[in-house]
N, C-alpha and C. Protein backbone atom coordinates (compact mmCIF):
# COMPACT_ATOMS: atom_id res chain seq x y z
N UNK A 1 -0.51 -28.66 2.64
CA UNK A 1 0.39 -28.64 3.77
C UNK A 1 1.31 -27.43 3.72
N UNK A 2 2.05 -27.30 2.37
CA UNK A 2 2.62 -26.00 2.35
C UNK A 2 1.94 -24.60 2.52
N UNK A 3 0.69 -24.83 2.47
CA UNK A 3 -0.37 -23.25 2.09
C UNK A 3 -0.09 -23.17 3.07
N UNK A 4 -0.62 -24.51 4.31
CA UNK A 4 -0.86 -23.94 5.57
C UNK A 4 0.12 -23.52 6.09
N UNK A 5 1.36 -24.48 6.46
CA UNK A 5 2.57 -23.43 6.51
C UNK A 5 2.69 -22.33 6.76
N UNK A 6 2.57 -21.65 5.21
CA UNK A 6 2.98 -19.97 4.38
C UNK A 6 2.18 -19.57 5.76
N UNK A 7 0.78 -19.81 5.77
CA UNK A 7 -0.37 -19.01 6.52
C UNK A 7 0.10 -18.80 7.83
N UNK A 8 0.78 -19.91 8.23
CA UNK A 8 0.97 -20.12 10.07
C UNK A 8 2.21 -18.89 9.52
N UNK A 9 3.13 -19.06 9.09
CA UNK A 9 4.28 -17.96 9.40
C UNK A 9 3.89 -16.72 9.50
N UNK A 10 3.12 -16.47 8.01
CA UNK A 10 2.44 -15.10 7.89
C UNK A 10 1.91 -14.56 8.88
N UNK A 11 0.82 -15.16 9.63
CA UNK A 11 0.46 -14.68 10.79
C UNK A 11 1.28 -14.29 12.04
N UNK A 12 1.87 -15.59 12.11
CA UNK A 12 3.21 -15.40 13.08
C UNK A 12 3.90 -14.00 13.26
N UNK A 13 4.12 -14.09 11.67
CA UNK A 13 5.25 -12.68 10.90
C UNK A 13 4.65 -11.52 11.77
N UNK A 14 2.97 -11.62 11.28
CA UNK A 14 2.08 -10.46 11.40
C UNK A 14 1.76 -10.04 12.85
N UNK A 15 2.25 -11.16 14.01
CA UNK A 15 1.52 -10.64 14.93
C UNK A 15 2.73 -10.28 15.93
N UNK A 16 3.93 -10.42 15.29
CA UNK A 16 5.11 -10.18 16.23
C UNK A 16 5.23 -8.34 15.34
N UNK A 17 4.91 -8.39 14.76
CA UNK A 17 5.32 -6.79 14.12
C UNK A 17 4.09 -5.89 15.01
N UNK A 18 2.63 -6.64 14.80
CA UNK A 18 1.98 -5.98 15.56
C UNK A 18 2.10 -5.65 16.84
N UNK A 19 2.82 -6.74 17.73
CA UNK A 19 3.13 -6.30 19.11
C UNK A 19 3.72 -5.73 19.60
N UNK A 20 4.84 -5.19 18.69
CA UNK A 20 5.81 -4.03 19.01
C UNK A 20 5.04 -2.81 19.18
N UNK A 21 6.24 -1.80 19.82
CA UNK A 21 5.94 -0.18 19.75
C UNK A 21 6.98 0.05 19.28
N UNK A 22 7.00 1.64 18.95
CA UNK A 22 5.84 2.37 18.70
C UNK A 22 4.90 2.05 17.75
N UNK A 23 4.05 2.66 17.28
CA UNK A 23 3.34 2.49 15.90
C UNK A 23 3.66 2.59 14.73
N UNK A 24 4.87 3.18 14.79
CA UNK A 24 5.48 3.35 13.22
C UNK A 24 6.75 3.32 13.37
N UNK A 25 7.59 2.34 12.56
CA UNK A 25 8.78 2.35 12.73
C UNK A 25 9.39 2.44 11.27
N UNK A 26 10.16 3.06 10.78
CA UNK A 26 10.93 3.29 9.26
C UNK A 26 11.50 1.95 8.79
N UNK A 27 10.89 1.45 7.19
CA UNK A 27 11.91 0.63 6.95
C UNK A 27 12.86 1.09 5.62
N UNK A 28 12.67 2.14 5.20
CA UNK A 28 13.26 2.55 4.04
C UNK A 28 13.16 3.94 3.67
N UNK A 29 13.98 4.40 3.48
CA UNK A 29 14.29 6.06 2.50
C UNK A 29 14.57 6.11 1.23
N UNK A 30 14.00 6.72 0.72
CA UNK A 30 14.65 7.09 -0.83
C UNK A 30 15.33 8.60 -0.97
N UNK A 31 16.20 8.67 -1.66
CA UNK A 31 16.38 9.91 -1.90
C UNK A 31 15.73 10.72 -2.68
N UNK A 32 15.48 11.94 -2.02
CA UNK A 32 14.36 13.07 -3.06
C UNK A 32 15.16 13.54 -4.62
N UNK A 33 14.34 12.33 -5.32
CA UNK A 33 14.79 12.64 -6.61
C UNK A 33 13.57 12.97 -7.73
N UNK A 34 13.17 13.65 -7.50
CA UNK A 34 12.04 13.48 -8.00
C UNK A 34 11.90 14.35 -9.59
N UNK A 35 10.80 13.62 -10.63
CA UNK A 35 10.83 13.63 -12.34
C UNK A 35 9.34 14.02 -12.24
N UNK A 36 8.99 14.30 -13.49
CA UNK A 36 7.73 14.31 -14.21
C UNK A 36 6.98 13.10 -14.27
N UNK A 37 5.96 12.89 -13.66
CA UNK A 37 5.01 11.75 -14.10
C UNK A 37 5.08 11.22 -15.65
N UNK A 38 5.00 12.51 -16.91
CA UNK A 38 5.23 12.20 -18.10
C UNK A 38 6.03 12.59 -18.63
N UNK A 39 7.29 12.12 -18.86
CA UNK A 39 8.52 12.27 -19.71
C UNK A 39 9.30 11.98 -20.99
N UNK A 40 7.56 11.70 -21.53
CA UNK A 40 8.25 11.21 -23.38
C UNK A 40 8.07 11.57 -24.34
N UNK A 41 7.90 11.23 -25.51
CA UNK A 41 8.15 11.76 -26.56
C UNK A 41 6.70 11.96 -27.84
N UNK A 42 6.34 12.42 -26.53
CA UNK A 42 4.05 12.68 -26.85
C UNK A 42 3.61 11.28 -27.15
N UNK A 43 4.30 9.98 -27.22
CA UNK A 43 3.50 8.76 -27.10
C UNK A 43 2.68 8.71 -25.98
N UNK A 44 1.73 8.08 -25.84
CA UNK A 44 1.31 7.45 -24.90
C UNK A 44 1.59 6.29 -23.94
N UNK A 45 1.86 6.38 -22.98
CA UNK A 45 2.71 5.10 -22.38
C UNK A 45 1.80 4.68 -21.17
N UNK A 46 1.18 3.69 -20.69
CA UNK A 46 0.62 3.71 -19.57
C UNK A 46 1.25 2.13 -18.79
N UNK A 47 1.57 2.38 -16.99
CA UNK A 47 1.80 1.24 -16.86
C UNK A 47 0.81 0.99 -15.30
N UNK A 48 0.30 0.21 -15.42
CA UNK A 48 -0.71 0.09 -14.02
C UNK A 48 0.24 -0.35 -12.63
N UNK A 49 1.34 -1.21 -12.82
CA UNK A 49 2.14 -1.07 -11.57
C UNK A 49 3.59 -0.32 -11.94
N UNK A 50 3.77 0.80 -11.93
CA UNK A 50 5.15 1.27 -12.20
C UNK A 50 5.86 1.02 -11.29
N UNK A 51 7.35 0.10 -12.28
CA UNK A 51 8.61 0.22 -11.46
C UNK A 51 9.43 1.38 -11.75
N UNK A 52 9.44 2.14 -11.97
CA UNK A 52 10.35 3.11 -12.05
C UNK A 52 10.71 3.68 -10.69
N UNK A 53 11.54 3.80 -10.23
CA UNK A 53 11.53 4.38 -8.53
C UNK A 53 11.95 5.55 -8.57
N UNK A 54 12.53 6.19 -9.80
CA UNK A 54 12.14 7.83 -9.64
C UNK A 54 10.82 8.02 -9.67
N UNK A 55 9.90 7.62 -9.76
CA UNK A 55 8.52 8.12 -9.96
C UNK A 55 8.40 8.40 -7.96
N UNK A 56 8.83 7.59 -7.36
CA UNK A 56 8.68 7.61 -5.97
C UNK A 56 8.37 5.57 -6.03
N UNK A 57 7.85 5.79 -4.24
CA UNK A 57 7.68 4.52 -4.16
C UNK A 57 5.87 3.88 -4.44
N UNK A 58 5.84 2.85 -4.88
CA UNK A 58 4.57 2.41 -5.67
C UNK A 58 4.40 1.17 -5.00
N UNK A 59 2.96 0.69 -5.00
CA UNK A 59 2.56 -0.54 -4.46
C UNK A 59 2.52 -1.33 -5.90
N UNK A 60 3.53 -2.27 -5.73
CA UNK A 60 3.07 -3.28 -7.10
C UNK A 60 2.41 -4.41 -7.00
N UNK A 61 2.54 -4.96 -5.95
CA UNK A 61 1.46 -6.08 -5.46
C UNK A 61 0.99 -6.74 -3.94
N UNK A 62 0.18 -6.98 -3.94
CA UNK A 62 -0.23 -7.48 -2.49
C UNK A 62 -0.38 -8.67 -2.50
N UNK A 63 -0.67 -9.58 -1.13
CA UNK A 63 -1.08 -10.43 -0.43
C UNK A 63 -1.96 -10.67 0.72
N UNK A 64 -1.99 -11.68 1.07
CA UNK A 64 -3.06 -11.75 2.56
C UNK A 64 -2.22 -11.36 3.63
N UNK A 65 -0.65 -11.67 3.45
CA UNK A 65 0.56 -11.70 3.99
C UNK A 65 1.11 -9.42 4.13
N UNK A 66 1.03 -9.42 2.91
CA UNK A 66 1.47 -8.31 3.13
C UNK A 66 1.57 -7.34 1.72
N UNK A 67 3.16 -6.26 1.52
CA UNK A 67 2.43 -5.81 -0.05
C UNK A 67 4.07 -5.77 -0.75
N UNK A 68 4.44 -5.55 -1.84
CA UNK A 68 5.58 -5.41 -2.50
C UNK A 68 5.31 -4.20 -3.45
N UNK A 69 6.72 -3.34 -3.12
CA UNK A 69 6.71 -2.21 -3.71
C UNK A 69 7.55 -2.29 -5.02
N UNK A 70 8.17 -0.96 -5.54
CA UNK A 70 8.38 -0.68 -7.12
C UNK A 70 9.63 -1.30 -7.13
N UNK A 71 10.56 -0.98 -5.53
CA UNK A 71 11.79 -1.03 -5.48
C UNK A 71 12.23 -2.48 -5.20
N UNK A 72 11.32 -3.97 -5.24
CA UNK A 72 10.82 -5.13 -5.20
C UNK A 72 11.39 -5.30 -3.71
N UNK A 73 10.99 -4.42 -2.60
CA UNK A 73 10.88 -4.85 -1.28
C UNK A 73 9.87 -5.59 -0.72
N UNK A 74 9.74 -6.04 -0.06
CA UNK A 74 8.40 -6.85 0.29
C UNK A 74 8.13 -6.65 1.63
N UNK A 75 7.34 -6.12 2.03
CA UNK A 75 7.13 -5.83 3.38
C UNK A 75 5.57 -6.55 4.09
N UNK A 76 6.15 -7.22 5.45
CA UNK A 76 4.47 -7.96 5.84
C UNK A 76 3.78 -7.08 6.79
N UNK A 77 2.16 -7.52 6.70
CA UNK A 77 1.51 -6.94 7.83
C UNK A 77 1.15 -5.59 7.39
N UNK A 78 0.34 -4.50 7.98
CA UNK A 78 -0.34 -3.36 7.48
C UNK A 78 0.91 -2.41 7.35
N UNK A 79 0.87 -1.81 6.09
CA UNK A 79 1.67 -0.42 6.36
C UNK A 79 1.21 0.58 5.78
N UNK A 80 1.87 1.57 6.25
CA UNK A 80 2.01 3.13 6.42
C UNK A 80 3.27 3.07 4.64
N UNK A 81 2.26 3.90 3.71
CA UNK A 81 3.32 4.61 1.98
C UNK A 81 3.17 5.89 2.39
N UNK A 82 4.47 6.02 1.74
CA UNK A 82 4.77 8.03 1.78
C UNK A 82 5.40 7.56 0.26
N UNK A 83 5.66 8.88 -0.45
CA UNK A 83 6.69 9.05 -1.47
C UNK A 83 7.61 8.40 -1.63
N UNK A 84 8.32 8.50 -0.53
CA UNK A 84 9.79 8.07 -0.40
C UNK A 84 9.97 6.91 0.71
N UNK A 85 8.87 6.86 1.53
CA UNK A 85 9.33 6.06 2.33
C UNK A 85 8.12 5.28 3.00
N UNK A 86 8.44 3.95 3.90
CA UNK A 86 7.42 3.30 3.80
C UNK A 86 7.75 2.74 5.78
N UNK A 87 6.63 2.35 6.44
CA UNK A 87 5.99 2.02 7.74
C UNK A 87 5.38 1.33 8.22
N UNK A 88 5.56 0.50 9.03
CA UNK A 88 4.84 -0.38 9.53
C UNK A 88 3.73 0.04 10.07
N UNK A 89 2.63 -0.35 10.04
CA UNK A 89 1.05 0.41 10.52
C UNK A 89 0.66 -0.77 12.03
N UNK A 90 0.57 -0.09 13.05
CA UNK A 90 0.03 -1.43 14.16
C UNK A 90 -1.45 -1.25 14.39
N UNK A 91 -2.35 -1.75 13.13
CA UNK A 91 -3.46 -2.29 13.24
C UNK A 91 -3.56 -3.99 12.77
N UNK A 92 -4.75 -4.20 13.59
CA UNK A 92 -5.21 -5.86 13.29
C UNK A 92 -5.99 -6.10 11.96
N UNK A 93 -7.20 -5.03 11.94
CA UNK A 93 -8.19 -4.49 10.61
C UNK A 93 -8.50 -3.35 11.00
N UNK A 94 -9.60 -3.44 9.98
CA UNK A 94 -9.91 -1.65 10.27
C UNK A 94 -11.17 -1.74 11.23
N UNK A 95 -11.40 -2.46 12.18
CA UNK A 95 -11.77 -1.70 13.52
C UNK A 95 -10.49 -1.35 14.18
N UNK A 96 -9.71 -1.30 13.97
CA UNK A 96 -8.51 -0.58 14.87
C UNK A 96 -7.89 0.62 14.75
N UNK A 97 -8.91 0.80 13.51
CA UNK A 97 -8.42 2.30 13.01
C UNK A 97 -9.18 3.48 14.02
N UNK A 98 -8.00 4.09 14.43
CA UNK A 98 -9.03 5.49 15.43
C UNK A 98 -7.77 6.40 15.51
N UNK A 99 -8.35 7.38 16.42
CA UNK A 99 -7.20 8.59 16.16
C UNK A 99 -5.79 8.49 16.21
N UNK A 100 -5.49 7.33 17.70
CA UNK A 100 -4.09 6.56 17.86
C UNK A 100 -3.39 6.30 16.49
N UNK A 101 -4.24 5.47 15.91
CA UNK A 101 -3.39 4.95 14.44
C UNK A 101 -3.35 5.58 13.76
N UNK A 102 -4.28 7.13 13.39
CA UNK A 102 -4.03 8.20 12.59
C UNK A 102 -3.23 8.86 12.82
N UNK A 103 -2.85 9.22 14.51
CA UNK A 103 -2.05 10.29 15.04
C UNK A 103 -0.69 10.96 14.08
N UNK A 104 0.06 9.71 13.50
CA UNK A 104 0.94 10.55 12.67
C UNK A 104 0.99 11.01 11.45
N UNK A 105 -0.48 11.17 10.69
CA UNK A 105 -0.43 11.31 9.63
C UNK A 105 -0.42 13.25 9.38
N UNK A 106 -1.01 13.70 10.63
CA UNK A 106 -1.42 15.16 11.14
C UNK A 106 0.22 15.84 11.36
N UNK A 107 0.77 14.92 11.68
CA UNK A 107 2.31 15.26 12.60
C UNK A 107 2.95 15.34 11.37
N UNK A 108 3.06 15.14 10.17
CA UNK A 108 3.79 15.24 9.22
C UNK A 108 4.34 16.40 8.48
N UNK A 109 5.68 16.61 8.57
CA UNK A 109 5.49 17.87 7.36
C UNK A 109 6.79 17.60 6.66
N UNK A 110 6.45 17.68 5.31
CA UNK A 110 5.61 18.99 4.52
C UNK A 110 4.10 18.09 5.02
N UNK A 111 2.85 18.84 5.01
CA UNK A 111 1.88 18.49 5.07
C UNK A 111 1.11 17.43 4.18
N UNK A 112 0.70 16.42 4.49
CA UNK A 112 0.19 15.36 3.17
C UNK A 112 -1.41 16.46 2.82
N UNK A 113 -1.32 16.00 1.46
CA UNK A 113 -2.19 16.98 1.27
C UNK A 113 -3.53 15.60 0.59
N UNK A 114 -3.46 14.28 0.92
CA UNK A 114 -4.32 13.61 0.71
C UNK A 114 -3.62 12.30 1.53
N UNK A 115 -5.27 11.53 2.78
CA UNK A 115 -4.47 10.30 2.85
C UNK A 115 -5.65 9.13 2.11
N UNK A 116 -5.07 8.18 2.06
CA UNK A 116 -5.98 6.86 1.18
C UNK A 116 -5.73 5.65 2.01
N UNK A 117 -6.70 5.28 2.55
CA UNK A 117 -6.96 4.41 3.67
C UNK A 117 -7.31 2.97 3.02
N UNK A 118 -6.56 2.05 2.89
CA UNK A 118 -7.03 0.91 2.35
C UNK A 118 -7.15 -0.38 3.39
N UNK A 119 -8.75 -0.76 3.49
CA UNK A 119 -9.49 -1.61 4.85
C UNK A 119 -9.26 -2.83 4.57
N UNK A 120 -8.26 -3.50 3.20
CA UNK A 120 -8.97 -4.68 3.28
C UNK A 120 -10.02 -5.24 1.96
N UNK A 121 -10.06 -6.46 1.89
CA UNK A 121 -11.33 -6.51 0.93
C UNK A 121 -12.91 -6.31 0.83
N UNK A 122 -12.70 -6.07 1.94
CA UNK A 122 -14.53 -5.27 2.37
C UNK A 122 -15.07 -3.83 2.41
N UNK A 123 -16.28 -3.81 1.64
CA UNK A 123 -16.33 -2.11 1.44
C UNK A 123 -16.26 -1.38 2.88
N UNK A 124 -15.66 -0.08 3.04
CA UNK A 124 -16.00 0.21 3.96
C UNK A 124 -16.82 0.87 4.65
N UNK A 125 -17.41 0.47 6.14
CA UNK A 125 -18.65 0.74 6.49
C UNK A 125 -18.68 2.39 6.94
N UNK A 126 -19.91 2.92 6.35
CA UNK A 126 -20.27 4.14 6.14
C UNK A 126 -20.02 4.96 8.05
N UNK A 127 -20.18 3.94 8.82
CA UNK A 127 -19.96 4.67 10.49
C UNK A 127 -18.13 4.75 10.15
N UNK A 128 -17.18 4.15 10.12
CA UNK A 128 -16.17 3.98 10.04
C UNK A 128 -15.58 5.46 9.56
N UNK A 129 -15.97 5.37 7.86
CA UNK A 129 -15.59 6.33 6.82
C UNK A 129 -16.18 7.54 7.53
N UNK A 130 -17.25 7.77 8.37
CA UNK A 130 -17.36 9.34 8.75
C UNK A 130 -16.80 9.23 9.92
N UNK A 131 -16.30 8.55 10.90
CA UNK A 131 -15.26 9.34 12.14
C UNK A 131 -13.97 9.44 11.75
N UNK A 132 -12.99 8.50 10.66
CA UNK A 132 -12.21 9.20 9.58
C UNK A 132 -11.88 10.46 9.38
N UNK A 133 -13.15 10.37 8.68
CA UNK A 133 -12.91 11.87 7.98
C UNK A 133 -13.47 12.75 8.97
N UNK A 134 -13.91 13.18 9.52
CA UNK A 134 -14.49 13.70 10.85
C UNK A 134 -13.11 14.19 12.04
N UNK A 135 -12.06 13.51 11.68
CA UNK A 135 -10.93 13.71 12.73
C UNK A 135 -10.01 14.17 11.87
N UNK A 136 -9.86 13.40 10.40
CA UNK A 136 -8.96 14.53 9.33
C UNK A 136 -8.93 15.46 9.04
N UNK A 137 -10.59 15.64 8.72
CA UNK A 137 -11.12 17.40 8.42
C UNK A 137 -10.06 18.14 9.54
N UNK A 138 -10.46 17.65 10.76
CA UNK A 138 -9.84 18.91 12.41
C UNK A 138 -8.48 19.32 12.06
N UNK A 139 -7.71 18.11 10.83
CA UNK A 139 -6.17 18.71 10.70
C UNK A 139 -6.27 19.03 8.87
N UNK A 140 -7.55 18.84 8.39
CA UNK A 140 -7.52 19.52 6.91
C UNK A 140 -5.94 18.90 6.02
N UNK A 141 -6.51 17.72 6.45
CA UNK A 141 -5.87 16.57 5.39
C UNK A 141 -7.41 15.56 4.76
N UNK A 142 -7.19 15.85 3.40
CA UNK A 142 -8.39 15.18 2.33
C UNK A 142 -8.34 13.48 2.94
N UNK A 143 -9.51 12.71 3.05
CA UNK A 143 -9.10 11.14 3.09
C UNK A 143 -10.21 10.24 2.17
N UNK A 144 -9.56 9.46 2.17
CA UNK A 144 -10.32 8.65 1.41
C UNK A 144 -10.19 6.97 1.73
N UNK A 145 -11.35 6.52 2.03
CA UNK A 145 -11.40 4.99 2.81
C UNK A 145 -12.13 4.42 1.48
N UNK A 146 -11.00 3.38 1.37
CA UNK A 146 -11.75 2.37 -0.28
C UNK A 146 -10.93 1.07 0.21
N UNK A 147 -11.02 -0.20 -0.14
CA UNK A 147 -10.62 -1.50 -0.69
C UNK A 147 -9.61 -1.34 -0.65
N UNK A 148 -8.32 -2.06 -0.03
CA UNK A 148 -6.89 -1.98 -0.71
C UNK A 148 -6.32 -1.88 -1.72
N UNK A 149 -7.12 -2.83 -2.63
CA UNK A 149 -7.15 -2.66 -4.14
C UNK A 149 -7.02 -1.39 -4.54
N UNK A 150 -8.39 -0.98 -4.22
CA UNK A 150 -8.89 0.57 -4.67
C UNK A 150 -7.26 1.71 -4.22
N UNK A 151 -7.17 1.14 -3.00
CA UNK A 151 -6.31 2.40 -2.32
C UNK A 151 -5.09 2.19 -3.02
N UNK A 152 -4.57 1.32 -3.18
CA UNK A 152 -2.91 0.99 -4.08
C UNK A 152 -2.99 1.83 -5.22
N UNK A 153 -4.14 1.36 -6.36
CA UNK A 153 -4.40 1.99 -7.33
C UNK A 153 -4.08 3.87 -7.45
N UNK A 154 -4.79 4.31 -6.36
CA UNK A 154 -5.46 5.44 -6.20
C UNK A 154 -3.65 6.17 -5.90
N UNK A 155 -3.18 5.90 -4.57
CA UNK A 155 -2.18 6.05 -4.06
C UNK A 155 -1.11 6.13 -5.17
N UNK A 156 -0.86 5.06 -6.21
CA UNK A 156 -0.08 5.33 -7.28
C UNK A 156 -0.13 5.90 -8.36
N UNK A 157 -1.40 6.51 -8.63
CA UNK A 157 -1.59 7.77 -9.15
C UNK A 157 -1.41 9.20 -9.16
N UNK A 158 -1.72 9.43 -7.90
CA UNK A 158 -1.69 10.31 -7.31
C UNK A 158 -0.24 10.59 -6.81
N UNK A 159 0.50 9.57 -6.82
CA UNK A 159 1.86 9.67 -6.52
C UNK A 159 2.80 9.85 -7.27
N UNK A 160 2.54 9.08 -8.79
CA UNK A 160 3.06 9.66 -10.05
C UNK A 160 2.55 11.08 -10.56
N UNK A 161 2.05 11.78 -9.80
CA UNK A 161 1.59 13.46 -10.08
C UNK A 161 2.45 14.13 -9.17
N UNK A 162 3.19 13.50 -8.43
CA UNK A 162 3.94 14.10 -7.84
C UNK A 162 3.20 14.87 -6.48
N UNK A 163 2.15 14.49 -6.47
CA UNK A 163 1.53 14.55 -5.12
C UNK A 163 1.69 14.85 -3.70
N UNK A 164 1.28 15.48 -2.44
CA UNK A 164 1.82 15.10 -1.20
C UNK A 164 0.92 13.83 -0.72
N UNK A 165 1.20 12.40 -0.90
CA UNK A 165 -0.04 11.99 -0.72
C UNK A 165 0.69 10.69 0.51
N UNK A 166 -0.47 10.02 1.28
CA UNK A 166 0.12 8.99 2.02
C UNK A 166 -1.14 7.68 1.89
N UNK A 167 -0.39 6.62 2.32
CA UNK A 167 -1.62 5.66 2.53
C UNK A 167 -1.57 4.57 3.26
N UNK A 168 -2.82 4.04 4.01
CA UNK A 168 -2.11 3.05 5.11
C UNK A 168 -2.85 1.97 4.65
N UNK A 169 -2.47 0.78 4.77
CA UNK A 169 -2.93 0.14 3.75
C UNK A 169 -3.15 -1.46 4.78
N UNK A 170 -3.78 -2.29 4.50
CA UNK A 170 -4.18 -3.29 5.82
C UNK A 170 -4.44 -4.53 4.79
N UNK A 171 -3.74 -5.63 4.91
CA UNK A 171 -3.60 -6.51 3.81
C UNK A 171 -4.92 -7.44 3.89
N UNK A 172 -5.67 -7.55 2.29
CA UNK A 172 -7.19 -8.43 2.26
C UNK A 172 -6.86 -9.81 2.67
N UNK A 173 -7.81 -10.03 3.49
CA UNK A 173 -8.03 -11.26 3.47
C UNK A 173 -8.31 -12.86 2.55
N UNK A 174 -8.70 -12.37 1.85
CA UNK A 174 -9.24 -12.89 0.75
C UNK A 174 -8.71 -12.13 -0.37
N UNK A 175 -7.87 -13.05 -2.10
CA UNK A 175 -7.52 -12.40 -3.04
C UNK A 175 -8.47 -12.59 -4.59
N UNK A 176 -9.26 -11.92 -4.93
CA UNK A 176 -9.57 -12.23 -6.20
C UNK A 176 -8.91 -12.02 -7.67
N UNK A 177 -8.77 -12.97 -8.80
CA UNK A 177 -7.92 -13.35 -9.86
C UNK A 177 -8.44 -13.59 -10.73
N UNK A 178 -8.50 -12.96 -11.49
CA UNK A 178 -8.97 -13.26 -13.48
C UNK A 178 -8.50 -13.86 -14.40
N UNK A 179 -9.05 -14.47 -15.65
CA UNK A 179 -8.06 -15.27 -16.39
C UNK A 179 -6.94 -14.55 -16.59
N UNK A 180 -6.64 -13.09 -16.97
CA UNK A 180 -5.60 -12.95 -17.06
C UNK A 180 -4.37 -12.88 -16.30
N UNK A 181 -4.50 -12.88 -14.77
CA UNK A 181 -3.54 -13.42 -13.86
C UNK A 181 -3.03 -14.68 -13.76
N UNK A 182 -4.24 -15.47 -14.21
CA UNK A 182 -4.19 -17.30 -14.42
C UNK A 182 -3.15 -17.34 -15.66
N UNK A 183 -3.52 -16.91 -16.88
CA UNK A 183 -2.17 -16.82 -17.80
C UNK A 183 -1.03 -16.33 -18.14
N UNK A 184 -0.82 -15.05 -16.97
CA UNK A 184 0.52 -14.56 -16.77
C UNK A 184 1.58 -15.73 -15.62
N UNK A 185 0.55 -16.27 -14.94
CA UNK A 185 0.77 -17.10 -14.04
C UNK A 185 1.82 -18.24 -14.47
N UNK A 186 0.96 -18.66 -15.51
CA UNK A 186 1.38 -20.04 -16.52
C UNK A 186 2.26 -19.63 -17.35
N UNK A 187 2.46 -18.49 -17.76
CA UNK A 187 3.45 -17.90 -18.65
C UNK A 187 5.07 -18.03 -18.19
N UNK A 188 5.00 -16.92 -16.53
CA UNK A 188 5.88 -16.83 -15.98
C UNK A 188 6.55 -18.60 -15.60
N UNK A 189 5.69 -19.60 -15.28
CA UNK A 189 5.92 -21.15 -15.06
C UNK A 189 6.48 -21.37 -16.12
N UNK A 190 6.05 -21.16 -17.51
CA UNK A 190 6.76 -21.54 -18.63
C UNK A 190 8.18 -21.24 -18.88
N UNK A 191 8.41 -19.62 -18.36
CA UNK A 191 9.93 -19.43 -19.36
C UNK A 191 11.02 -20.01 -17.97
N UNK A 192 10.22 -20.01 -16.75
CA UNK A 192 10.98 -20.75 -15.29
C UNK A 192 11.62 -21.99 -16.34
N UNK A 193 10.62 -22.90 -16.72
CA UNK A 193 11.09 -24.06 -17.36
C UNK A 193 11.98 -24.49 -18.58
N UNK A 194 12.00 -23.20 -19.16
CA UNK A 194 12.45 -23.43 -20.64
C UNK A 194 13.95 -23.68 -20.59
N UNK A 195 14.84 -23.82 -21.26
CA UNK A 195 15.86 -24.27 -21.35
C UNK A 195 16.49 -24.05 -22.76
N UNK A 196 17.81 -23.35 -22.69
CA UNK A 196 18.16 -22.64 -24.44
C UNK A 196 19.20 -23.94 -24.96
């Protein structure tokens, strides 16, 4: 009863953001502060969702609902990552992706010098990925259409390099989970409960 709930709002959430204009509206700035991707002391340090928010802004987790960044904002429905700042995207999925919804990625400057297109949990289809890139090439911005998964990943890499990079990102439908999410899961339930 509660899932369904979450689901009815989510959508709700999702389809009142979609009905607005324009296509992109700002929900956040950071200030240009920007560090070295690697700043230590020749250890090795690796973290797969960085919070650090000098690094810039990072996707740390998603939903069917939407995605949460480094700076633990939570934003629903498809969006538009930059460095510093983050956008509401007005697509449904990625058949809605066409030049309209690309239009501002060309308009940008400083120039993004890579964008990362994330469809969703379905690979994306090979007609799709070449009119993409086929309309990026014309403004000679690099793209790349992968999995949301894939694209978060990719996007926060490339972003801890200090990158010009952007990514629009369209929340999966469907989430897949490994034991080890199942026991961070139960972990986090545990110290909720504990008591000193």
């Amino acid at each position: 009863m509660i899932a369904r709930t979450l689901r009815a709002v989510g959508q709700r959430s999702r389809n009142q953001l979609l009905r607005r204009r324009p296509i992109y509206r700002p929900f956040h700035a950071f200030p240009a502060n920007f560090s070295k991707a690697y700043d230590h002391d020749g250890k090795t340090k690796v973290t797969i969702f960085n919070t650090e928010t000098d690094l810039g802004l990072m996707v740390t987790g998603y939903s069917q609902y939407g995605f949460r960044l480094n700076n633990d904002m939570v934003l629903i429905g498809p969006i538009s990552v930059f460095p510093r700042s983050v956008l509401s995207w007005n697509v449904n999925s990625f058949e809605d992706i066409n030049e309209e919804s690309l239009s501002l990625f060309p308009t940008l400057e400083p120039k993004i010098d890579v964008l990362i297109i994330g469809i969703g949990d379905q690979s994306p289809p090979p007609a799709l990925s070449k009119r993409i890139i086929e309309f990026m090439k014309k403004h000679k911005i690099n793209v790349e259409v992968l999995r949301t998964e894939q694209a978060c990943a990719t996007f926060n890499f490339l972003n801890a390099e200090n990158r010009m990079v952007a990514c629009a990102l369209i929340p999966p439908l469907h989430l897949t989970y490994n034991e080890n999410d199942i026991l961070q899961t139960k972990l986090r339930q545990k110290e909720l409960y504990e008591t000193e």
